[in-house]
Protein backbone atom coordinates (compact mmCIF):
# COMPACT_ATOMS: atom_id res chain seq x y z
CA UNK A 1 -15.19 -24.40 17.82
CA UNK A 2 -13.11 -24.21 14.79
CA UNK A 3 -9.11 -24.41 14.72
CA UNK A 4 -7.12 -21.73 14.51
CA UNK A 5 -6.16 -19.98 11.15
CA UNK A 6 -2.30 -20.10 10.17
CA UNK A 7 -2.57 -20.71 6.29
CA UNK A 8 -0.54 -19.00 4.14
CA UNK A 9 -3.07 -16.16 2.47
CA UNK A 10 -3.63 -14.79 6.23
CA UNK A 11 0.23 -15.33 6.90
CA UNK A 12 0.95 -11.41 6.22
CA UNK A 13 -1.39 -11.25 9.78
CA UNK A 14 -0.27 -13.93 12.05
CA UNK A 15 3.23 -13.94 11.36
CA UNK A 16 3.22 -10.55 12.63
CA UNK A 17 0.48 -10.81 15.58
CA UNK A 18 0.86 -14.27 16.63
CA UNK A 19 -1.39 -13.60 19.53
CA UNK A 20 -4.33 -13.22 16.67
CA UNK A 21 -5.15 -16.66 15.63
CA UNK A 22 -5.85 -17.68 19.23
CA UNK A 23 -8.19 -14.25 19.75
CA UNK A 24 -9.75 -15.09 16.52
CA UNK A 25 -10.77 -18.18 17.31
CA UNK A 26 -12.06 -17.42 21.00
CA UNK A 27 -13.80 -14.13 19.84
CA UNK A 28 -15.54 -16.24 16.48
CA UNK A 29 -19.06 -15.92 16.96
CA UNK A 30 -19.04 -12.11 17.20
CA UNK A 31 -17.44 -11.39 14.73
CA UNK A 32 -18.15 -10.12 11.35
CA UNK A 33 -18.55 -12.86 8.24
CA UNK A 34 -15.89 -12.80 5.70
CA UNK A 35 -17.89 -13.52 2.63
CA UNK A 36 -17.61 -11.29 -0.54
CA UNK A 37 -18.46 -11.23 -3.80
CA UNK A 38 -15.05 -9.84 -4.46
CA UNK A 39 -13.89 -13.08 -2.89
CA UNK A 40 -16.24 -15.18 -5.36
CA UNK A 41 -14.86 -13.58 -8.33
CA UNK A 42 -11.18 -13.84 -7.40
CA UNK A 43 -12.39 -17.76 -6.87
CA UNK A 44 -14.13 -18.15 -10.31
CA UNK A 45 -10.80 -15.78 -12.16
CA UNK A 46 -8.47 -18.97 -10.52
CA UNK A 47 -10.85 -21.71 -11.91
CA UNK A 48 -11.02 -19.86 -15.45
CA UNK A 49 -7.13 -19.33 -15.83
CA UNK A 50 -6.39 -23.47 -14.16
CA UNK A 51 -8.87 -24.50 -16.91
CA UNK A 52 -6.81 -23.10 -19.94
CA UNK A 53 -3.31 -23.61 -18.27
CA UNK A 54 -4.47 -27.41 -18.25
CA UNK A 55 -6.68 -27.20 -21.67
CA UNK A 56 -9.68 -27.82 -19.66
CA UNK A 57 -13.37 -26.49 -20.57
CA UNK A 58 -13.21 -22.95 -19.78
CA UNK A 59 -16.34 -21.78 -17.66
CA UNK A 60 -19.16 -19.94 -19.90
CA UNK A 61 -21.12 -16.74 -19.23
CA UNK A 62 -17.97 -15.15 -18.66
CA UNK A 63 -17.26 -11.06 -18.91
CA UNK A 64 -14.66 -9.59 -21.58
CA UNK A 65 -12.82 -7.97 -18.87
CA UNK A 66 -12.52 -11.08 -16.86
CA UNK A 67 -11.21 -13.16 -19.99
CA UNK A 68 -9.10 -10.41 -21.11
CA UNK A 69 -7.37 -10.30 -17.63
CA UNK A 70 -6.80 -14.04 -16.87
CA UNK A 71 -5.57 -14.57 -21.03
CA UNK A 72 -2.94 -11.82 -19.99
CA UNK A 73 -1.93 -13.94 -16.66
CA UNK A 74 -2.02 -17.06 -18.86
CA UNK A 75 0.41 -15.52 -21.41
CA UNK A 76 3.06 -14.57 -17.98
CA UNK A 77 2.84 -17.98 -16.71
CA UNK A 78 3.32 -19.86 -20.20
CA UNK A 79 6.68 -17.29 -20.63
CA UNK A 80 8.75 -18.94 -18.43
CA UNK A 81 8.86 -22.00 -20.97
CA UNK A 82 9.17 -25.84 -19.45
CA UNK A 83 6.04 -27.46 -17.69
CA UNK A 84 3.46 -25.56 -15.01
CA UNK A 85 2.14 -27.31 -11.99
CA UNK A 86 -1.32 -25.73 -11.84
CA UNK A 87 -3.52 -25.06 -8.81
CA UNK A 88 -1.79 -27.21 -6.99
CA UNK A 89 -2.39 -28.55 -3.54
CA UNK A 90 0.44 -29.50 -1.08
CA UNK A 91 0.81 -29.52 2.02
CA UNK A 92 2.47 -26.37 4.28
CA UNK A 93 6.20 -26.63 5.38
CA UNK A 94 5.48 -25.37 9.41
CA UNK A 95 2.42 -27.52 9.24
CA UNK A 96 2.07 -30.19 7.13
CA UNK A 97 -1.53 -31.64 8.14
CA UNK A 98 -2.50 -28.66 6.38
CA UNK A 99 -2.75 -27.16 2.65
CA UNK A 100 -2.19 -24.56 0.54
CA UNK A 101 -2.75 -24.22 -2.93
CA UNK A 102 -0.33 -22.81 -5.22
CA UNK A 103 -1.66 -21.01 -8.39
CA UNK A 104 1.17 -21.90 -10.70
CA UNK A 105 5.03 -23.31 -10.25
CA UNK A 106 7.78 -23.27 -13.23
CA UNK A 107 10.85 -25.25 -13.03
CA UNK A 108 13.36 -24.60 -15.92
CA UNK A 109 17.27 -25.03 -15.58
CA UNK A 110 17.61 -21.48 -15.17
CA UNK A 111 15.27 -20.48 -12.05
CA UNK A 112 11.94 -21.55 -10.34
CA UNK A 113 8.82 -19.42 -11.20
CA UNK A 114 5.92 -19.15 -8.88
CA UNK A 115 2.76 -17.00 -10.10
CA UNK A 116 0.29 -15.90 -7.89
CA UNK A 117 -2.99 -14.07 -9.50
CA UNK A 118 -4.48 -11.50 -7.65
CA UNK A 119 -7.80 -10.30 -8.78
CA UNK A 120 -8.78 -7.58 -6.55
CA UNK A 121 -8.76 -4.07 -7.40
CA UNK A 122 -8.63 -1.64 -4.66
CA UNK A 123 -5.62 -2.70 -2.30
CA UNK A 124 -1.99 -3.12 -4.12
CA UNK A 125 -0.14 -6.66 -3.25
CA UNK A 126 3.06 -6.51 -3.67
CA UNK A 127 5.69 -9.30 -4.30
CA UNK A 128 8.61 -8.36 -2.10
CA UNK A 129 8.71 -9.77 1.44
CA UNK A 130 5.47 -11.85 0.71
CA UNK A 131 5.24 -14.08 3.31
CA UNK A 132 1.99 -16.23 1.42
CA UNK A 133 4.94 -16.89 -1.27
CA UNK A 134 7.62 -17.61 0.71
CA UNK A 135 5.32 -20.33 2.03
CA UNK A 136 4.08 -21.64 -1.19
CA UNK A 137 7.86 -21.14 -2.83
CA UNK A 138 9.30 -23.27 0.38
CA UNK A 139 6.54 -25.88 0.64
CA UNK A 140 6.74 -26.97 -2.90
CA UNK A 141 10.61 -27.03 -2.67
CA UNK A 142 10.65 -29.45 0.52
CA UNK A 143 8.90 -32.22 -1.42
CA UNK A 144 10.55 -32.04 -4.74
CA UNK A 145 13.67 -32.10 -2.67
CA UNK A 146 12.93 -35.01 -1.14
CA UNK A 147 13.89 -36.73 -4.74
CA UNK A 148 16.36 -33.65 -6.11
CA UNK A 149 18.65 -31.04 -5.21
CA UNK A 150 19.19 -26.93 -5.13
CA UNK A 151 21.75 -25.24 -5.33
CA UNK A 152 22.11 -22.67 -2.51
CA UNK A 153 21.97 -19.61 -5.40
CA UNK A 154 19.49 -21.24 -7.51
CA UNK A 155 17.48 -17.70 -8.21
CA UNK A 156 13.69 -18.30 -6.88
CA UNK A 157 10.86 -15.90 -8.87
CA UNK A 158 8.22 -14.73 -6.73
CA UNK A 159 5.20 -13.11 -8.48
CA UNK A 160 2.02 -11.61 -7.91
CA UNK A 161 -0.03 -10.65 -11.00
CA UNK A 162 -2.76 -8.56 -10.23
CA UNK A 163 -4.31 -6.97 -13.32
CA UNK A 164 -6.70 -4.94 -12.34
CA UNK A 165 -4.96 -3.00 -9.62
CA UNK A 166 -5.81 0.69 -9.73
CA UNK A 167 -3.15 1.88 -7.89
CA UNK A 168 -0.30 0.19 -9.77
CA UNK A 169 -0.57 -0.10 -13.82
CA UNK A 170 1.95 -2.47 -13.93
CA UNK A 171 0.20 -6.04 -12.85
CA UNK A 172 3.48 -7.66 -12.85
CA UNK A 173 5.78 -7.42 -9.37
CA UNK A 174 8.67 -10.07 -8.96
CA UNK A 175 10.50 -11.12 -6.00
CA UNK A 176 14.01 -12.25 -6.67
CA UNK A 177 15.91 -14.57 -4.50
CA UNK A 178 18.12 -17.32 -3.67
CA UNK A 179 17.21 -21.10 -2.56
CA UNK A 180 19.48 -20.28 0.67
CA UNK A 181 17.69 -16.77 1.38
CA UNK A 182 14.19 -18.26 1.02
CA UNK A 183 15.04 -21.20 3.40
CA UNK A 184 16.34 -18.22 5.84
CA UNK A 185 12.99 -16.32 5.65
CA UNK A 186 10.88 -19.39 5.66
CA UNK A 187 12.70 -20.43 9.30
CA UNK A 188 11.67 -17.59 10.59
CA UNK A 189 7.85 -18.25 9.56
CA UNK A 190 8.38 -21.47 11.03
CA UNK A 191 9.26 -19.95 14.47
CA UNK A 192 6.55 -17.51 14.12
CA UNK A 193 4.21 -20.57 13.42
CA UNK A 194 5.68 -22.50 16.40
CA UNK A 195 4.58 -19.67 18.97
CA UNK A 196 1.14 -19.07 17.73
CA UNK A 197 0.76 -22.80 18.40
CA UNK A 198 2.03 -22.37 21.81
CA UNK A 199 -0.55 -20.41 22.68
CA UNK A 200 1.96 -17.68 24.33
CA UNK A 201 1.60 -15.83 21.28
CA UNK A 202 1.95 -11.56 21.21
CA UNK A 203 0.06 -9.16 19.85
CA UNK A 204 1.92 -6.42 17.71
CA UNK A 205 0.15 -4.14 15.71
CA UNK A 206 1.04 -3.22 12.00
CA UNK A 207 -1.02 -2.11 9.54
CA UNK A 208 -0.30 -4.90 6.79
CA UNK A 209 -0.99 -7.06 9.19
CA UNK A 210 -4.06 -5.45 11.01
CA UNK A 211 -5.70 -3.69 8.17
CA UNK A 212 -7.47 -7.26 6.76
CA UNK A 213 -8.15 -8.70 10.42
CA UNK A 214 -11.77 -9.53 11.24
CA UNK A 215 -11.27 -9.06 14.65
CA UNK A 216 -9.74 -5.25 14.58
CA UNK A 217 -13.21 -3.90 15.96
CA UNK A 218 -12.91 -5.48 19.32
CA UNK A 219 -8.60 -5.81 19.43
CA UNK A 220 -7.40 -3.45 22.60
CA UNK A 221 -4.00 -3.23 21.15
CA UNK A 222 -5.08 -2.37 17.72
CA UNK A 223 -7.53 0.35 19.05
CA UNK A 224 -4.34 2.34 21.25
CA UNK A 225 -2.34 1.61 17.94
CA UNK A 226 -3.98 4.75 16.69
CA UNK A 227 -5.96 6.47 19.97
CA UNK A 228 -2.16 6.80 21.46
CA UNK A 229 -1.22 8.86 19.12
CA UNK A 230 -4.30 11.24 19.74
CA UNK A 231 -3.74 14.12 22.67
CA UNK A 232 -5.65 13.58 25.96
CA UNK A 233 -8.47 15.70 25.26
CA UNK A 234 -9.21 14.45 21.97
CA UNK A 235 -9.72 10.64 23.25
CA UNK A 236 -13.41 11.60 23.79
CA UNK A 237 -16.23 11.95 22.01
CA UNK A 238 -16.13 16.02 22.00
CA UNK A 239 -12.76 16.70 19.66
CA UNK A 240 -10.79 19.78 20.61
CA UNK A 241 -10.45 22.27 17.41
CA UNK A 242 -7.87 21.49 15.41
CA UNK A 243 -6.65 24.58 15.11
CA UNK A 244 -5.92 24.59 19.03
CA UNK A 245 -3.59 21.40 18.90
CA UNK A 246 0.22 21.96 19.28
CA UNK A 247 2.14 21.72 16.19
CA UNK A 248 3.54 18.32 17.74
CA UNK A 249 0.29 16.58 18.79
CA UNK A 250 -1.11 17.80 15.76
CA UNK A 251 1.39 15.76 13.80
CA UNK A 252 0.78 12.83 15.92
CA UNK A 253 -2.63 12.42 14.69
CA UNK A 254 -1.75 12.76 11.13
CA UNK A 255 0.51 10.42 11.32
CA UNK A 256 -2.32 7.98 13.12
CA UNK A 257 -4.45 9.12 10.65
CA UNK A 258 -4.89 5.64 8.71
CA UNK A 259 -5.07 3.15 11.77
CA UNK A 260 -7.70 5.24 12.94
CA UNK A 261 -9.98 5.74 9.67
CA UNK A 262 -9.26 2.07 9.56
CA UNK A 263 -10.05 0.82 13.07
CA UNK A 264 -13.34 3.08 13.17
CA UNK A 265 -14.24 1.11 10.04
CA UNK A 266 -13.57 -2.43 12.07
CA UNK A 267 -15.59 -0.91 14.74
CA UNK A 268 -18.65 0.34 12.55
CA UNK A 269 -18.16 -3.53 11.00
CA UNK A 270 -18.93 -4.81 14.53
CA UNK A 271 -22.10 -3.28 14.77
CA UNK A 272 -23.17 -3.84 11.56
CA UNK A 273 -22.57 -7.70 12.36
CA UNK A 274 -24.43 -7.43 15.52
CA UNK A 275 -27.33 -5.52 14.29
CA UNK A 276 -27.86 -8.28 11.27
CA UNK A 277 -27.64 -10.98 13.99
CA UNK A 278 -30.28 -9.31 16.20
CA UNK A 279 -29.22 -6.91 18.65
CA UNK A 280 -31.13 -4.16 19.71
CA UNK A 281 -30.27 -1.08 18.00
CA UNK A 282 -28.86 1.76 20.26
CA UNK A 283 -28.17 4.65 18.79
CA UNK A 284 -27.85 3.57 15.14
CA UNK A 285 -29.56 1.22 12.61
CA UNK A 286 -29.31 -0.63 9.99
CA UNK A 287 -31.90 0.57 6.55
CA UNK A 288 -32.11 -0.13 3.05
CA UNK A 289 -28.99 1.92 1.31
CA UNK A 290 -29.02 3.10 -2.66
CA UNK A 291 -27.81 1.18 -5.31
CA UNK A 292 -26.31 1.98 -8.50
CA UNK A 293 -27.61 0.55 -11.52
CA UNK A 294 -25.57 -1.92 -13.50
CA UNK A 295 -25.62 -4.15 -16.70
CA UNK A 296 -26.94 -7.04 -16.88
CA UNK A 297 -25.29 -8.09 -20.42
CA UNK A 298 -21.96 -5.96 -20.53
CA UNK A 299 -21.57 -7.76 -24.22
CA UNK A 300 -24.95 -7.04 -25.37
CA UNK A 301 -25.08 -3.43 -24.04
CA UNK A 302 -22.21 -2.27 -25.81
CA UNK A 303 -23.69 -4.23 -29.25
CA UNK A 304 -26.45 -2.07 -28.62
CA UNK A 305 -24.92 1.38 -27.84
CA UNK A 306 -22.27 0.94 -30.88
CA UNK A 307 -25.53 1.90 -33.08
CA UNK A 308 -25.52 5.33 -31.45
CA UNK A 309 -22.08 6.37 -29.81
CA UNK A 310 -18.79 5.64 -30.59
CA UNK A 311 -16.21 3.19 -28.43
CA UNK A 312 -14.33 6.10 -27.62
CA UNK A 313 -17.10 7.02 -25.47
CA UNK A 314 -18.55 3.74 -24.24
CA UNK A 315 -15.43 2.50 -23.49
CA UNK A 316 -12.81 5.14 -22.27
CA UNK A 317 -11.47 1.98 -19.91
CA UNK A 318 -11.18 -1.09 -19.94
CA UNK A 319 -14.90 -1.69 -19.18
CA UNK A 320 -18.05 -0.28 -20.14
CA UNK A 321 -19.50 2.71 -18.81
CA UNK A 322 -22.18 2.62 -16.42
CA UNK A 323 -25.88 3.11 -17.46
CA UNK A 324 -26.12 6.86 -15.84
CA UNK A 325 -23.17 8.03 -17.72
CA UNK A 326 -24.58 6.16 -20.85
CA UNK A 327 -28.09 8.22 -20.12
CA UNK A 328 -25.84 11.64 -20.23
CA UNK A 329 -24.08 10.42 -23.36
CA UNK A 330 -27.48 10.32 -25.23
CA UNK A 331 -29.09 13.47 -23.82
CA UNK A 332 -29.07 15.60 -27.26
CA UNK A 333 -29.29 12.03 -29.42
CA UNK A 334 -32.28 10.73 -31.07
CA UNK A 335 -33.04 7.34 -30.62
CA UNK A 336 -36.08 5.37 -31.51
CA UNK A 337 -38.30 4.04 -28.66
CA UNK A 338 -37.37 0.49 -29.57
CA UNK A 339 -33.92 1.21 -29.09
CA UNK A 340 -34.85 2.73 -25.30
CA UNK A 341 -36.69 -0.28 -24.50
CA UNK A 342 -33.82 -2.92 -25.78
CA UNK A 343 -31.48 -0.41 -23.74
CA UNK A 344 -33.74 -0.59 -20.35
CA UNK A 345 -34.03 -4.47 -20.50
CA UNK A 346 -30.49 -4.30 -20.39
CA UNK A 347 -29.94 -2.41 -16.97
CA UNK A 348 -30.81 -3.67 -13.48
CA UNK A 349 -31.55 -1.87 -10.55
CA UNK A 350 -29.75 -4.20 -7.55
CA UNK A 351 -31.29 -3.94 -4.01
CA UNK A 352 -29.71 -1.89 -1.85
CA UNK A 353 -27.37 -2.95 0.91
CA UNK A 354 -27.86 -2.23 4.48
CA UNK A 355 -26.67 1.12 5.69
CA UNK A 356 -25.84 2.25 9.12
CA UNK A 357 -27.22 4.99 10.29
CA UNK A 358 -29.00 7.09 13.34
CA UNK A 359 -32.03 6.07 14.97
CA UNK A 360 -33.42 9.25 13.74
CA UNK A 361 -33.12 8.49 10.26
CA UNK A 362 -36.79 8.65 8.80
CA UNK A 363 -36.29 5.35 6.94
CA UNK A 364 -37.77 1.94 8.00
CA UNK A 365 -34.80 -0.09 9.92
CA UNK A 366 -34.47 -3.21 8.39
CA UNK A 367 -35.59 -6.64 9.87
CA UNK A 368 -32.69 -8.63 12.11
CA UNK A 369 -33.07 -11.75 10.58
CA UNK A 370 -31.03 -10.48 7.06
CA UNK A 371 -27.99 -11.89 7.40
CA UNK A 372 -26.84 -12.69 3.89
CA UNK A 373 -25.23 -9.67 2.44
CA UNK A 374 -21.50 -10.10 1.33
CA UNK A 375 -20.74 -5.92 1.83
CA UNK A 376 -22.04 -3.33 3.87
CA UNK A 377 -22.26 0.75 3.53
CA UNK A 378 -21.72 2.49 6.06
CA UNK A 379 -22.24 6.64 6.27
């Protein structure tokens, strides 16, 4: 059995739920893998962005988008002036036998800057009340103070630079505080720390906290977090009409609505994880889903396509368009069948990733023993 998980980029969970690390741990085999290939290229954006902060070789085969986002991190990092500590290990204040690693720390005369790049795209992060940075901010300060000194008001920037964000155009959110405020925020991590270790920690349900835990599917209290909130008759299977519900209990259930949508999610994750490692299917089933196409040369596409259609059309974003909306850009064009066979070569057709769906579903389940894919439909 592993040890239980109180780093700082899972800190948002357990210093809310410090009863979660221990049910992690105890509930480990059942539960769903956290590998992603969102994950891998958040990894490989860090390792591109430490090389040219340090003037390192910079990793080849690399997308436009992905250089054009970490060169616009690089330029925020290198604004602050004076000398950044890059990817930089060090061990955690509330436990030092452990590490974290901090993307990029600032010193100047005038205020400490520590950068964090985010790379993901669908789910906002936002700066203020951080707890991952507080930890990073408060580690880093502990050793350097062991040879210098801060003033109680010496201002603290905490940022999280997340370029690609979709819901928020502005990659750029700063936290603002002093060296005495981030010492008070960081004592109370420390006590949070100190009772998940004590193994008398309590679970408490929020949805920062819950919405990334891998163990929401089978977590009681995150489960009546939502089903609480649902009238009496509609905690079965068979849903009243809505249009029957008092105005009241109606409003309840909006007001559950996302703890639900996201704990049925968990739950469907469960049996997606049970399914791949074997168990027999009851009710539902795991088959082959659909798969959009993609590129396999983003660079070498658009070369191509700039023959026929302009960039206005290819590229209304910051990325190219995908190969069925390229297909409807060409539909009245004339194009030589050289050009359609350089432009098939350039599109792949990924396998599908396993779907869950009824047992009635006319298509073949797929075999147990898959248990490699990083994401999983489910409909």
């Amino acid at each position: 059995m592993g040890k239980i998980d109180i780093g700082a980029s899972s800190a948002h969970r357990w210093t809310g739920c410090t009863a979660s690390p221990d049910f992690i741990l105890a509930n480990e085999s059942v539960l769903p893998a956290d590998r992603s290939s969102y994950a891998d290229e958040g990894t490989l954006a860090h390792e591109v962005s430490a090389a040219i902060l340090t003037g390192k070789p910079v990793p080849t085969g690399l997308s436009d988008e992905m250089v054009a986002y970490v060169e616009g991190y690089v330029r925020h990092v290198r604004s602050h002036g004076g000398q950044t500590i890059v990817e930089t290990k060090l061990p955690l204040f509330y436990m030092p036998e452990r590490n974290g690693i901090i993307d990029a720390a600032t010193p100047t005369p005038a205020a400490l800057y520590i950068d964090d790049l985010k790379y993901g795209v669908g789910v906002s992060v936002d700066a203020e009340d951080n707890e991952q940075l507080v930890i990073y901010a408060e580690s880093l300060l502990r050793q350097w103070e062991q040879a210098t000194s801060f003033k109680p008001d010496h201002p603290i920037h905490l940022t999280i630079y997340q370029p690609r964000d979709r819901n928020n155009p502005e990659p750029v959110r700063t936290w603002v505080l002093t060296r005495r405020e981030l010492a008070e925020i960081a004592g109370w991590i420390e006590g949070q720390a100190q009772e998940v270790m004590s193994g008398k920690g309590v679970f408490k349900t929020t949805f920062k906290g819950c919405r990334f835990c891998k163990a929401k599917g089978i977590c009681a209290a995150y489960a009546n977090e939502g089903l609480v909130a649902l009238p009496p008759a509609a905690r079965v299977i068979e849903l009243p009409d809505p249009g029957v519900l008092p105005r009241a209990e109606r409003v309840k259930v909006l007001l559950a609505k996302k703890v639900i949508i996201d704990w049925l999610e968990a739950v469907e994750d469960q049996e997606v994880s049970e399914l791949l490692a074997g168990a027999d299917p009851q009710g539902l089933k795991l088959v082959t889903g659909k798969a959009n196409r993609v590129w396999s040369d983003v660079a070498a596409a658009q070369k191509l396509l700039s023959r026929v259609l302009p960039i206005d059309v290819t590229r209304p974003r910051a990325s190219l368009i995908s190969p069925r909306a390229v297909e409807e850009a060409l539909k009245n064009k004339e194009t030589s069948g050289r050009f359609q066979k350089s432009l098939r070569s350039l599109i792949n057709k990924p396998e599908g990733k396993p779907t869950l769906v009824p047992e009635t579903d006319k298509r073949p389940a797929l075999a147990t023993q898959i248990n490699t894919f990083d994401n999983v439909d489910v409909i």
